[in-house]
PDB file of N, CA and C in Angstrom:
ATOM      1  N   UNK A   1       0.849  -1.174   0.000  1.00  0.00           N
ATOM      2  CA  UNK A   1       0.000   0.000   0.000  1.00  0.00           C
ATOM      3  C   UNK A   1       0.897   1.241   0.000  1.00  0.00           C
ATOM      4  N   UNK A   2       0.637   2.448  -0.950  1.00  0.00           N
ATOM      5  CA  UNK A   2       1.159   3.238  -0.909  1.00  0.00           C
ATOM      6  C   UNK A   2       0.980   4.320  -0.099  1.00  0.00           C
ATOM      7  N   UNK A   3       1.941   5.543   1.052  1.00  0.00           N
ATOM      8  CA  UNK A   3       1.896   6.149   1.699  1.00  0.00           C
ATOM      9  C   UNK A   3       0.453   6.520   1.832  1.00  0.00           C
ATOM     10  N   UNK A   4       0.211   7.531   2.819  1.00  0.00           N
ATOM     11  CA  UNK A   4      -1.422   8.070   2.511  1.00  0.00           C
ATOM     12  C   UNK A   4      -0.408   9.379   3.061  1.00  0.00           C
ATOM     13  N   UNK A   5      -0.804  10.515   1.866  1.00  0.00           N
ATOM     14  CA  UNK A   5      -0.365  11.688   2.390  1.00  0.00           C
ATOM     15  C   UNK A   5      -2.333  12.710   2.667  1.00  0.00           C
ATOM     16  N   UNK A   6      -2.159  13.017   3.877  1.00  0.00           N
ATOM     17  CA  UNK A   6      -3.120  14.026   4.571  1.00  0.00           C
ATOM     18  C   UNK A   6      -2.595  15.742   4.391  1.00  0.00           C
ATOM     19  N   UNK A   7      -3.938  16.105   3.936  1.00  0.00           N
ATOM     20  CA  UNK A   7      -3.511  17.276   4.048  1.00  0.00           C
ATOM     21  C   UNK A   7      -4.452  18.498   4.428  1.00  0.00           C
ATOM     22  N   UNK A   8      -4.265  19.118   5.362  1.00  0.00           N
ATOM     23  CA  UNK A   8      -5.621  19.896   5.758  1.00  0.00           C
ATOM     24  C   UNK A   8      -5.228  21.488   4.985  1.00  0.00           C
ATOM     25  N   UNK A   9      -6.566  22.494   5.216  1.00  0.00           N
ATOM     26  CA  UNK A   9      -6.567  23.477   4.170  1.00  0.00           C
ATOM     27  C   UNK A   9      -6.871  24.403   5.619  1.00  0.00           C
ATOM     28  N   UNK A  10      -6.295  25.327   6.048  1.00  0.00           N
ATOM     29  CA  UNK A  10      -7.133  26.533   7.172  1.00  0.00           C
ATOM     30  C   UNK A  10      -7.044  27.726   6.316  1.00  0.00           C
ATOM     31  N   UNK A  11      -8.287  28.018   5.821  1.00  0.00           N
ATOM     32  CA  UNK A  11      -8.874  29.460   4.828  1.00  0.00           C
ATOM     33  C   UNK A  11      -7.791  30.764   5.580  1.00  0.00           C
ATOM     34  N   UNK A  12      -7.309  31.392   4.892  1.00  0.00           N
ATOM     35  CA  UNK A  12      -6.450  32.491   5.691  1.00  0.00           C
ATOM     36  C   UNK A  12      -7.748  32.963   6.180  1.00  0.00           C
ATOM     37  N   UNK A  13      -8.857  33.679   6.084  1.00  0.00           N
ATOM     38  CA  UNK A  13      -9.579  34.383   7.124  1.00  0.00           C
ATOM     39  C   UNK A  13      -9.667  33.480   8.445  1.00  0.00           C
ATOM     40  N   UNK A  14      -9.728  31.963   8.539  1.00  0.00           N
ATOM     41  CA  UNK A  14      -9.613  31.240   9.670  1.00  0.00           C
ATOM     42  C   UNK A  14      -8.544  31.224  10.498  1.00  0.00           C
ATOM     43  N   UNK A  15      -7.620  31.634   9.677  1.00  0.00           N
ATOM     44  CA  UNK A  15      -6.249  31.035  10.233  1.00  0.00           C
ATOM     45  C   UNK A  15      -6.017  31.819  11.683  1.00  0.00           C
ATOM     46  N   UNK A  16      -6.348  32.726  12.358  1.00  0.00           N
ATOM     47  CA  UNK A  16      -5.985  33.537  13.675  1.00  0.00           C
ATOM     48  C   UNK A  16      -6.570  32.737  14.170  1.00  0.00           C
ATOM     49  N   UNK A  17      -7.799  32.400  14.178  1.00  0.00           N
ATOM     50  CA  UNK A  17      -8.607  31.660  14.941  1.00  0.00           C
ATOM     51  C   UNK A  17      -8.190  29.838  15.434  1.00  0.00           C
ATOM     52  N   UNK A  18      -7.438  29.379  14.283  1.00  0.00           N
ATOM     53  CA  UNK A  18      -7.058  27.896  14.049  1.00  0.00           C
ATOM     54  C   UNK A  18      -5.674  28.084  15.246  1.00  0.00           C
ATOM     55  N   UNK A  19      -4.849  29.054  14.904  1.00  0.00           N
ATOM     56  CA  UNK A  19      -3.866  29.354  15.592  1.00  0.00           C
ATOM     57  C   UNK A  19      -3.575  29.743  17.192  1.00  0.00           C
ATOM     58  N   UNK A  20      -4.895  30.799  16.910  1.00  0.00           N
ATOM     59  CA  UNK A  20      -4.893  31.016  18.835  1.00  0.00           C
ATOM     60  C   UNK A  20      -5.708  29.584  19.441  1.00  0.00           C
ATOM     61  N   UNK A  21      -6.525  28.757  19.335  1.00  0.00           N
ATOM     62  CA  UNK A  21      -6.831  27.601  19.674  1.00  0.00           C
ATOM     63  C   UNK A  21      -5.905  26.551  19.890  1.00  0.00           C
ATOM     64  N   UNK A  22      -5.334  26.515  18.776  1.00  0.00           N
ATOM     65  CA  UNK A  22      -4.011  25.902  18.775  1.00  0.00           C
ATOM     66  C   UNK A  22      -2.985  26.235  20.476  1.00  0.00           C
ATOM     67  N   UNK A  23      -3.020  27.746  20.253  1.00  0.00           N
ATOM     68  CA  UNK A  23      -1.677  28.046  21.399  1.00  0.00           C
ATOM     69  C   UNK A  23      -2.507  28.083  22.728  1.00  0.00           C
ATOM     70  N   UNK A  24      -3.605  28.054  22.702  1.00  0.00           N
ATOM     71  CA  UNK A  24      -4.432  27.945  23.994  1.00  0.00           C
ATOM     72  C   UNK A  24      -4.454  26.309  24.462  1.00  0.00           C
ATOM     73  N   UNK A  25      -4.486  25.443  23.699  1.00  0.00           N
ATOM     74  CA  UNK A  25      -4.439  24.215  24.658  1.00  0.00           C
ATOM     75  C   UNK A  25      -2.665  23.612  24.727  1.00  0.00           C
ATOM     76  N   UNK A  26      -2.025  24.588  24.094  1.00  0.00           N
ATOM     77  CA  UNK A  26      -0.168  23.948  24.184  1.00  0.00           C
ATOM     78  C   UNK A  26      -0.171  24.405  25.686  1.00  0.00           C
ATOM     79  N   UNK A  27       1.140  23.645  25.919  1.00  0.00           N
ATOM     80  CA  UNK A  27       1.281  23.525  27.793  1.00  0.00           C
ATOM     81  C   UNK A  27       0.286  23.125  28.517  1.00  0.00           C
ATOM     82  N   UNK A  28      -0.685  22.370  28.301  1.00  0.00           N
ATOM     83  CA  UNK A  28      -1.827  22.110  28.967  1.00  0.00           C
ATOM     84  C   UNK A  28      -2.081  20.654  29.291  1.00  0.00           C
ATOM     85  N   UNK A  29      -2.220  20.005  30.059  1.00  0.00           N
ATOM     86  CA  UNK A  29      -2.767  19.138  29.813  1.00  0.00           C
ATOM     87  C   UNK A  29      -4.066  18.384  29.504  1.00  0.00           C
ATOM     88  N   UNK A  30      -3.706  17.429  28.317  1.00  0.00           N
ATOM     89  CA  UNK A  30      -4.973  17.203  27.429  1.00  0.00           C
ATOM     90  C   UNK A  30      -5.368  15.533  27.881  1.00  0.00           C
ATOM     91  N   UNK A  31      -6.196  15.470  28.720  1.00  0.00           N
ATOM     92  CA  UNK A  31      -7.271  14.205  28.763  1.00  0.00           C
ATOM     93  C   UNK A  31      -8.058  13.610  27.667  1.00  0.00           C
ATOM     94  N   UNK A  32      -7.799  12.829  26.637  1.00  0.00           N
ATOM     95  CA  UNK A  32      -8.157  12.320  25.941  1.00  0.00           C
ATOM     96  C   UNK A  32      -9.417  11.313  26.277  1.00  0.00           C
ATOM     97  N   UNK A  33     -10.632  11.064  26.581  1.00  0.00           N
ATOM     98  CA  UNK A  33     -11.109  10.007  26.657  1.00  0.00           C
ATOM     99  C   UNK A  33     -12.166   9.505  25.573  1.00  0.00           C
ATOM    100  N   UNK A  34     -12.467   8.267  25.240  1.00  0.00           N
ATOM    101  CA  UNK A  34     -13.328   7.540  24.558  1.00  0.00           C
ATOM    102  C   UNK A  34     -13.904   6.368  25.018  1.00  0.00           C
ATOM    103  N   UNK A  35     -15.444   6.733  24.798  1.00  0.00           N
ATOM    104  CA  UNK A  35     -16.352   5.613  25.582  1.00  0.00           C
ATOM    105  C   UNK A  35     -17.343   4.968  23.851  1.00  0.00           C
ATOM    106  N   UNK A  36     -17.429   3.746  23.835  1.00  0.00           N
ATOM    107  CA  UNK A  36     -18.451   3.388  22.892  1.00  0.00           C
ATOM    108  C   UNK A  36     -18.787   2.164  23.370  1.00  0.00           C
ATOM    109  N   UNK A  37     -20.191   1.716  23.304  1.00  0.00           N
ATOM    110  CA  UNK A  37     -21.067   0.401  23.959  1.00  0.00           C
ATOM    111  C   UNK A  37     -21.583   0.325  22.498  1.00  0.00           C
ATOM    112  N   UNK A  38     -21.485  -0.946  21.811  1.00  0.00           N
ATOM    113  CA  UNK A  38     -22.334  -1.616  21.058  1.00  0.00           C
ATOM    114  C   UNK A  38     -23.013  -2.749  21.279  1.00  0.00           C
ATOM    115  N   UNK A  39     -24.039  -3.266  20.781  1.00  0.00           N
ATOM    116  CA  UNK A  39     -24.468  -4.954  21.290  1.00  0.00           C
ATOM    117  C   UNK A  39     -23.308  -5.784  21.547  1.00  0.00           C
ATOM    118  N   UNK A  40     -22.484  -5.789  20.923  1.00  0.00           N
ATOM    119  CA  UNK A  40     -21.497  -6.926  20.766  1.00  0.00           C
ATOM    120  C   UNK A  40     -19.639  -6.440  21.674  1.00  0.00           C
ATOM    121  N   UNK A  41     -19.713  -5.146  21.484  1.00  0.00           N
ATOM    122  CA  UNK A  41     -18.524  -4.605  22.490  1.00  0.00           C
ATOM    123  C   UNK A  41     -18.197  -3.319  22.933  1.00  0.00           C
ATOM    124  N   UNK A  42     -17.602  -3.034  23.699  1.00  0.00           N
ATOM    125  CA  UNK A  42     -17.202  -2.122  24.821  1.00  0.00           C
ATOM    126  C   UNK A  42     -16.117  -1.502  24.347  1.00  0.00           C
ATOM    127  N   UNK A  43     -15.594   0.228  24.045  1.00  0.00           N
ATOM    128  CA  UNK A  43     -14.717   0.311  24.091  1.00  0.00           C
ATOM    129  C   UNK A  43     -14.610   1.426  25.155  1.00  0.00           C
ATOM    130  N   UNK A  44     -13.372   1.814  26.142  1.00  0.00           N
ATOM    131  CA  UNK A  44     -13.327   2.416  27.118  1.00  0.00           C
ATOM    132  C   UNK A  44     -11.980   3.416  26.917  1.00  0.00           C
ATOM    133  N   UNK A  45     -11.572   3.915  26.945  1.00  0.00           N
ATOM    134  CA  UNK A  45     -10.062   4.580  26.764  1.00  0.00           C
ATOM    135  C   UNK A  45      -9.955   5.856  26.942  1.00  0.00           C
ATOM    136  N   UNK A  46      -8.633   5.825  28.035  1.00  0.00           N
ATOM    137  CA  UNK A  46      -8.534   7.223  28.466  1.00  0.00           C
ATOM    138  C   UNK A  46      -6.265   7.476  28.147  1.00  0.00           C
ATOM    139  N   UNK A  47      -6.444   8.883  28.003  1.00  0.00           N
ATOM    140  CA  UNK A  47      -4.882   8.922  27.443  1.00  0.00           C
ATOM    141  C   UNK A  47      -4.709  10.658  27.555  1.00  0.00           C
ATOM    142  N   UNK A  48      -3.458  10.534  28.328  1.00  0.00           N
ATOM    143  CA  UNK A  48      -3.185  12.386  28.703  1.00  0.00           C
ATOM    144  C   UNK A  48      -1.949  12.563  28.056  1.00  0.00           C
ATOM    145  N   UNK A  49      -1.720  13.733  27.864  1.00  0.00           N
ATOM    146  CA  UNK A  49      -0.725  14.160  26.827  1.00  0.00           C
ATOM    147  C   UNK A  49      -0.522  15.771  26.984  1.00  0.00           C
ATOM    148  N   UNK A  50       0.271  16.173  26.733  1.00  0.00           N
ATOM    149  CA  UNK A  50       0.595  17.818  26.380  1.00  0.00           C
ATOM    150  C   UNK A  50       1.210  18.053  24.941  1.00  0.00           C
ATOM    151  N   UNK A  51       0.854  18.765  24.647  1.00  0.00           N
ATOM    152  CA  UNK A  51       1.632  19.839  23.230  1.00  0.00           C
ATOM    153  C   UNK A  51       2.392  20.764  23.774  1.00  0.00           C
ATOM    154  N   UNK A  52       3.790  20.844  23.057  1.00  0.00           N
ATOM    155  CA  UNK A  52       4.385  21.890  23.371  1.00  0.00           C
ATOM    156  C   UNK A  52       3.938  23.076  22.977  1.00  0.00           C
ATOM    157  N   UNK A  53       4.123  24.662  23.323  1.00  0.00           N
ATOM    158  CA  UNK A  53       4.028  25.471  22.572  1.00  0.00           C
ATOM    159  C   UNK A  53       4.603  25.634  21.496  1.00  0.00           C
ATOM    160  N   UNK A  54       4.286  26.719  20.808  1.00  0.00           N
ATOM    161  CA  UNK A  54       4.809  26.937  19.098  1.00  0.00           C
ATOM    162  C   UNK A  54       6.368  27.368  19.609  1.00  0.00           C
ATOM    163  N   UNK A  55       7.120  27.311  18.757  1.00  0.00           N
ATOM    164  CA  UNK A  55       8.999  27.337  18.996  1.00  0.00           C
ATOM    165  C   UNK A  55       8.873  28.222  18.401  1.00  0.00           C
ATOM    166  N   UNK A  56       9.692  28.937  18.600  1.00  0.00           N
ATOM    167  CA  UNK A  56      10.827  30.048  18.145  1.00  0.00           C
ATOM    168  C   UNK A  56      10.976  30.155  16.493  1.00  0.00           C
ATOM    169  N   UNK A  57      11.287  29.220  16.131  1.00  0.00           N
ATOM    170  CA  UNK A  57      11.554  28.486  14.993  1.00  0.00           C
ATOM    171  C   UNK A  57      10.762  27.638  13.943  1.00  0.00           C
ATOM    172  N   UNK A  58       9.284  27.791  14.499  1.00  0.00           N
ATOM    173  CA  UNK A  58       8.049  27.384  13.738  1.00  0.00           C
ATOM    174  C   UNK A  58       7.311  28.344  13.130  1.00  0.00           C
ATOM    175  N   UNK A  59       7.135  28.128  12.122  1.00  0.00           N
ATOM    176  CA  UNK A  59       5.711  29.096  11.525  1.00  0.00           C
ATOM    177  C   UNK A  59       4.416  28.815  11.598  1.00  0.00           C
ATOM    178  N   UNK A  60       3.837  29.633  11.267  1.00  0.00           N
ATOM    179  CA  UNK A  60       2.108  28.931  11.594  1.00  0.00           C
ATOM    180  C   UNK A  60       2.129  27.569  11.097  1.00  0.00           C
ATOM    181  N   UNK A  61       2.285  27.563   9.829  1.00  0.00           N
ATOM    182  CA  UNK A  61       2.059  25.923   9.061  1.00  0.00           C
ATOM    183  C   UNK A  61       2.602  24.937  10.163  1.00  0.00           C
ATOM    184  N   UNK A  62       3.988  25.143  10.509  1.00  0.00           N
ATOM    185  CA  UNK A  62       4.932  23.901  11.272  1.00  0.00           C
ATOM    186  C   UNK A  62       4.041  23.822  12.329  1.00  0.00           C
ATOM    187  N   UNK A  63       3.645  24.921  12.848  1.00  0.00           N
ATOM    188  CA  UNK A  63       3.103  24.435  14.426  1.00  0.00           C
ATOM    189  C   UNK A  63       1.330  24.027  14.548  1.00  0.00           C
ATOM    190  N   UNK A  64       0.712  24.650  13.060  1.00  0.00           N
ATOM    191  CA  UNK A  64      -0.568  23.508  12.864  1.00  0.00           C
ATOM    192  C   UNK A  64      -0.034  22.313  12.657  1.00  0.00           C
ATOM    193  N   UNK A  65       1.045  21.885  11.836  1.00  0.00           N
ATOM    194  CA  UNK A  65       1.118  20.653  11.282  1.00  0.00           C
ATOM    195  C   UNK A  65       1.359  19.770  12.923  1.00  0.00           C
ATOM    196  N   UNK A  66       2.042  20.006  13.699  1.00  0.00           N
ATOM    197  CA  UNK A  66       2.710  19.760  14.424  1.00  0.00           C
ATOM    198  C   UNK A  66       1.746  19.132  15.575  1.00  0.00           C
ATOM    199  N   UNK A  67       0.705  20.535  16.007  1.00  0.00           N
ATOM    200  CA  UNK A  67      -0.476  20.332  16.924  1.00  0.00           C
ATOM    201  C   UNK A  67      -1.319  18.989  16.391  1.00  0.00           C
ATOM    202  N   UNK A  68      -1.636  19.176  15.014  1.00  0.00           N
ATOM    203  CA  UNK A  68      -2.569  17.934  14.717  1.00  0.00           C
ATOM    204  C   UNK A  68      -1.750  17.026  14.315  1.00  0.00           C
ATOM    205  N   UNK A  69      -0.847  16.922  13.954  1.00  0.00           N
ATOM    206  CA  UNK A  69       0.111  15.190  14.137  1.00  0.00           C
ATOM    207  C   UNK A  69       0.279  14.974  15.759  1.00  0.00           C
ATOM    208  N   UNK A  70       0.425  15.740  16.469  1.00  0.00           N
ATOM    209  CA  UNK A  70       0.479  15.455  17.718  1.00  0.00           C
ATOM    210  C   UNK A  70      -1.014  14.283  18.244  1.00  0.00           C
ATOM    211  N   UNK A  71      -2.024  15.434  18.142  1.00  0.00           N
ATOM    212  CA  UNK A  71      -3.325  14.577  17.975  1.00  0.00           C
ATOM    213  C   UNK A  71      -3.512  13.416  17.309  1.00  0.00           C
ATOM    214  N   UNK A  72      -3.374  13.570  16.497  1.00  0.00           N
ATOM    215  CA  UNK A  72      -3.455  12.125  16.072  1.00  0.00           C
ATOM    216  C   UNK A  72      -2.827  11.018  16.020  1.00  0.00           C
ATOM    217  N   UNK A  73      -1.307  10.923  16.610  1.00  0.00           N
ATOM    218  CA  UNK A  73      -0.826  10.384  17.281  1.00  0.00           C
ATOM    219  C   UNK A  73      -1.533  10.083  18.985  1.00  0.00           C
ATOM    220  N   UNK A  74      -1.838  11.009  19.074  1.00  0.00           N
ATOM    221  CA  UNK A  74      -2.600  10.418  20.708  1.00  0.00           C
ATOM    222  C   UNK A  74      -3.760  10.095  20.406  1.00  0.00           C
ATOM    223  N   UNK A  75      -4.598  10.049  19.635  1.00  0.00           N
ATOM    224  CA  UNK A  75      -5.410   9.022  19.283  1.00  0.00           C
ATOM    225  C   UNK A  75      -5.012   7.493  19.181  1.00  0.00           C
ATOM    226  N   UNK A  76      -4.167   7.452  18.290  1.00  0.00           N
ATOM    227  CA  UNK A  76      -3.185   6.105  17.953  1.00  0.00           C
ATOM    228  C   UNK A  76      -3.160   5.583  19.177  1.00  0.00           C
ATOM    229  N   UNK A  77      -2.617   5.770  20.538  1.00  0.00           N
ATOM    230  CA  UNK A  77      -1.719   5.598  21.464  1.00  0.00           C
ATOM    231  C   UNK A  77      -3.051   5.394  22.390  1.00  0.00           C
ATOM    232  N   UNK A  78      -4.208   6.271  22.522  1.00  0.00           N
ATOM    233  CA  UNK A  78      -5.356   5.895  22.931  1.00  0.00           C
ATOM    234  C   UNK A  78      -6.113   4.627  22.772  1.00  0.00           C
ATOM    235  N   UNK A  79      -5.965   4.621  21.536  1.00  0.00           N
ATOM    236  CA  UNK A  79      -6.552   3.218  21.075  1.00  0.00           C
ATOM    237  C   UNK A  79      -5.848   1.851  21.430  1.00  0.00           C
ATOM    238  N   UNK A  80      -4.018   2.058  21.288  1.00  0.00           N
ATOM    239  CA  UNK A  80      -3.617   0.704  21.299  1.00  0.00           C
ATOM    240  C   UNK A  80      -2.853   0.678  22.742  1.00  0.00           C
ATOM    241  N   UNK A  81      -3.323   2.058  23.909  1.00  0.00           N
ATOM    242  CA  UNK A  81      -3.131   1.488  25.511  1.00  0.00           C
ATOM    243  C   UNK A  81      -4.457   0.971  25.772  1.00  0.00           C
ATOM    244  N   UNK A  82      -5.377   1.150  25.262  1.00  0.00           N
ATOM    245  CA  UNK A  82      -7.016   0.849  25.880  1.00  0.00           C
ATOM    246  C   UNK A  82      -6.896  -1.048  24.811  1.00  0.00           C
ATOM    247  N   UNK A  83      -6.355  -1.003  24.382  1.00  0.00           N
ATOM    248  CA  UNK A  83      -6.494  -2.340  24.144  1.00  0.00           C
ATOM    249  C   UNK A  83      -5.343  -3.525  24.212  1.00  0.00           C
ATOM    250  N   UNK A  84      -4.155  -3.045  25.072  1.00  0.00           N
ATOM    251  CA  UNK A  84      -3.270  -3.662  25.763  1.00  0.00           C
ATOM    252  C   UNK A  84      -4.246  -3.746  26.917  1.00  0.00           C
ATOM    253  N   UNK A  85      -5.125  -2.938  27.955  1.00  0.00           N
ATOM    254  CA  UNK A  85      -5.287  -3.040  29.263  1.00  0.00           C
ATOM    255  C   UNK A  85      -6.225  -3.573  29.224  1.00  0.00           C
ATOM    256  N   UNK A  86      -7.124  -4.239  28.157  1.00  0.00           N
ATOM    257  CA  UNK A  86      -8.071  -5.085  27.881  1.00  0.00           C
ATOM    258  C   UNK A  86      -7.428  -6.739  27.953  1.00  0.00           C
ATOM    259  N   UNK A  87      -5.963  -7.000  27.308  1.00  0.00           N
ATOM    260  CA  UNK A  87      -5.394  -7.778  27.284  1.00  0.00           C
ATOM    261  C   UNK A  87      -4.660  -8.388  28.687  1.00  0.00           C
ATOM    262  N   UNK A  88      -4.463  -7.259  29.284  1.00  0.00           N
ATOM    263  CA  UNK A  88      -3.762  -6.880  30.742  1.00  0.00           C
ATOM    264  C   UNK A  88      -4.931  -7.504  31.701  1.00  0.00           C
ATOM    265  N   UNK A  89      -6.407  -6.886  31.588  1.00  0.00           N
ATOM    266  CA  UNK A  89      -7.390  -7.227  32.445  1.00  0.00           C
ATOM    267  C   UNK A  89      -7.707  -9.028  32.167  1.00  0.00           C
ATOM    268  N   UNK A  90      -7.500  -9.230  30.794  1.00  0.00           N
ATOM    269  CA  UNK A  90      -8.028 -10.625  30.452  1.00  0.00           C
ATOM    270  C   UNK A  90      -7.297 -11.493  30.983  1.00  0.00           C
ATOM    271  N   UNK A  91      -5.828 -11.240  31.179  1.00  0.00           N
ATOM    272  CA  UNK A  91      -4.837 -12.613  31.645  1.00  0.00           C
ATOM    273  C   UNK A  91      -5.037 -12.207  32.984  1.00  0.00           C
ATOM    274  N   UNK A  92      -5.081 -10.887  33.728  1.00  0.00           N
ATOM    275  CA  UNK A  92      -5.247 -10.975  34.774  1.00  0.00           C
ATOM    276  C   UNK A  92      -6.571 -11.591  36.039  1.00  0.00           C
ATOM    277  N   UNK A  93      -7.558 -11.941  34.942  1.00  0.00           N
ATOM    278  CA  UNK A  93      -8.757 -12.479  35.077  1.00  0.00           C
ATOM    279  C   UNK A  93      -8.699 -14.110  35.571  1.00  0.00           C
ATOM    280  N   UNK A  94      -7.387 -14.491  34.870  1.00  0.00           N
ATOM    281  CA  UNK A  94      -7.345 -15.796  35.016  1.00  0.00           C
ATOM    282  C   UNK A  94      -6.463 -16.154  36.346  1.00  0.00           C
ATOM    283  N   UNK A  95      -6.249 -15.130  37.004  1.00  0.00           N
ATOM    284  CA  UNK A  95      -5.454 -15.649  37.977  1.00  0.00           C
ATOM    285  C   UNK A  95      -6.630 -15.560  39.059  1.00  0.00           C
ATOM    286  N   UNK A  96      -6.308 -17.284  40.290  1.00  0.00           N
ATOM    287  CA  UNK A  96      -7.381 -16.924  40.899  1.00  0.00           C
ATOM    288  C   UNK A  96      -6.828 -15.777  42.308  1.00  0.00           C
ATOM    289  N   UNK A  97      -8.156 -16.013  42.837  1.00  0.00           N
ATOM    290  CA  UNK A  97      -8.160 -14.309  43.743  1.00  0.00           C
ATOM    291  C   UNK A  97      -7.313 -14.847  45.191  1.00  0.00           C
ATOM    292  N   UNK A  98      -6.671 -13.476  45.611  1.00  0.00           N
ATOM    293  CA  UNK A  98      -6.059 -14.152  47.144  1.00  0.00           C
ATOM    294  C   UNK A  98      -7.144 -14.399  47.400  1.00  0.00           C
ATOM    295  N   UNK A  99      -6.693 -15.586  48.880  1.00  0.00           N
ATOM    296  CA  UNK A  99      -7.234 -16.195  49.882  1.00  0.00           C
ATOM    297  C   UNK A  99      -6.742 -16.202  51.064  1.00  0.00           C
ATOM    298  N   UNK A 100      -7.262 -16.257  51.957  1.00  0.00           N
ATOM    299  CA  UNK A 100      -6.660 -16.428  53.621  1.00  0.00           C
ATOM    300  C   UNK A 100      -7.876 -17.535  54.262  1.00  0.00           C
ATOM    301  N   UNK A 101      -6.909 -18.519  55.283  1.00  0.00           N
ATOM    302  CA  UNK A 101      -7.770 -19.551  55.960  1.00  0.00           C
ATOM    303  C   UNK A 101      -7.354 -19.594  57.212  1.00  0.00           C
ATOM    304  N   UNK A 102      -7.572 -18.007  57.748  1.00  0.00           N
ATOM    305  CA  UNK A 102      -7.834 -18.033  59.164  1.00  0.00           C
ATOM    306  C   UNK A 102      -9.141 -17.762  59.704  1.00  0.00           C
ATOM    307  N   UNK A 103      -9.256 -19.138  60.386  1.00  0.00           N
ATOM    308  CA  UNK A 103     -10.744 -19.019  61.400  1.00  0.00           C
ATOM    309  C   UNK A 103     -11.118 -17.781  62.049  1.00  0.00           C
ATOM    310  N   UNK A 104     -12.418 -17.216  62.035  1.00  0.00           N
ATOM    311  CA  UNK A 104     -12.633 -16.136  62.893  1.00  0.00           C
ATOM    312  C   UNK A 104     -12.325 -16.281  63.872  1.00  0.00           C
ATOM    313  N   UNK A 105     -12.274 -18.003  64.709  1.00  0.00           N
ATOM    314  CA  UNK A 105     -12.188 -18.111  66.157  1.00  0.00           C
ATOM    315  C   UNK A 105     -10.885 -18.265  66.350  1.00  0.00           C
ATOM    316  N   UNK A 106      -9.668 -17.694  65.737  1.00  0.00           N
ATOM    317  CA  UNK A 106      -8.667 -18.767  65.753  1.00  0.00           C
ATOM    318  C   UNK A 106      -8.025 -17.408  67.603  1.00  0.00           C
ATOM    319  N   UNK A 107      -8.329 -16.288  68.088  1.00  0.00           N
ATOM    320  CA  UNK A 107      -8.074 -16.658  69.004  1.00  0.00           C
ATOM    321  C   UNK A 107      -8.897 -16.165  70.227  1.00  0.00           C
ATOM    322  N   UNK A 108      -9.213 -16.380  71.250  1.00  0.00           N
ATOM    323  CA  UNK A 108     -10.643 -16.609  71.798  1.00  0.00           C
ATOM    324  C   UNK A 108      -9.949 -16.212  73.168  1.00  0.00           C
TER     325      UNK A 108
END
């Protein structure tokens, strides 16, 4: 399969707006979560992350490009920790549960 190149368009009249949004959630921390119930399965996933601010050395383009590869990378990372800890919960399922076999009466 050949690459998939993405490419988004922000209208210059948008662009202040795309940008200050942008620099308003950098340094922040971002809680990612996703919940979906279907008949047949459950998905649950939660994933925190920060964006740096825009550098010195970025222009608008670098630091949109940057913000939403960021995102969508933590999507990625959302999806495949929420389905390691599905894997995590399943083997851990099979272990059986402590036990203790001390009598209530054991001292009187």
């Amino acid at each position: 399969m050949p690459d998939i190149t993405l490419e988004n368009i922000v209208r210059e009249a948008q662009q202040p707006r795309v940008i200050d949004s942008f620099t308003k959630i950098t340094g922040a921390r971002i809680d990612m979560m996703a919940h979906k119930s279907t008949p047949s399965a459950e998905f649950n996933a939660n994933w925190s992350f920060e964006i740096a601010p825009q550098g010195e050395s970025e222009n608008a383009k670098q630091f949109a490009e940057r913000v939403l590869r960021t995102l969508g990378i933590a999507v990625l990372r959302l999806v495949d920790y929420a389905e390691d800890q599905d894997r995590y919960r399943a083997a851990v399922a099979t272990i059986p549960s402590a036990d203790q076999d001390v009598p209530d009466n054991i001292l009187e």
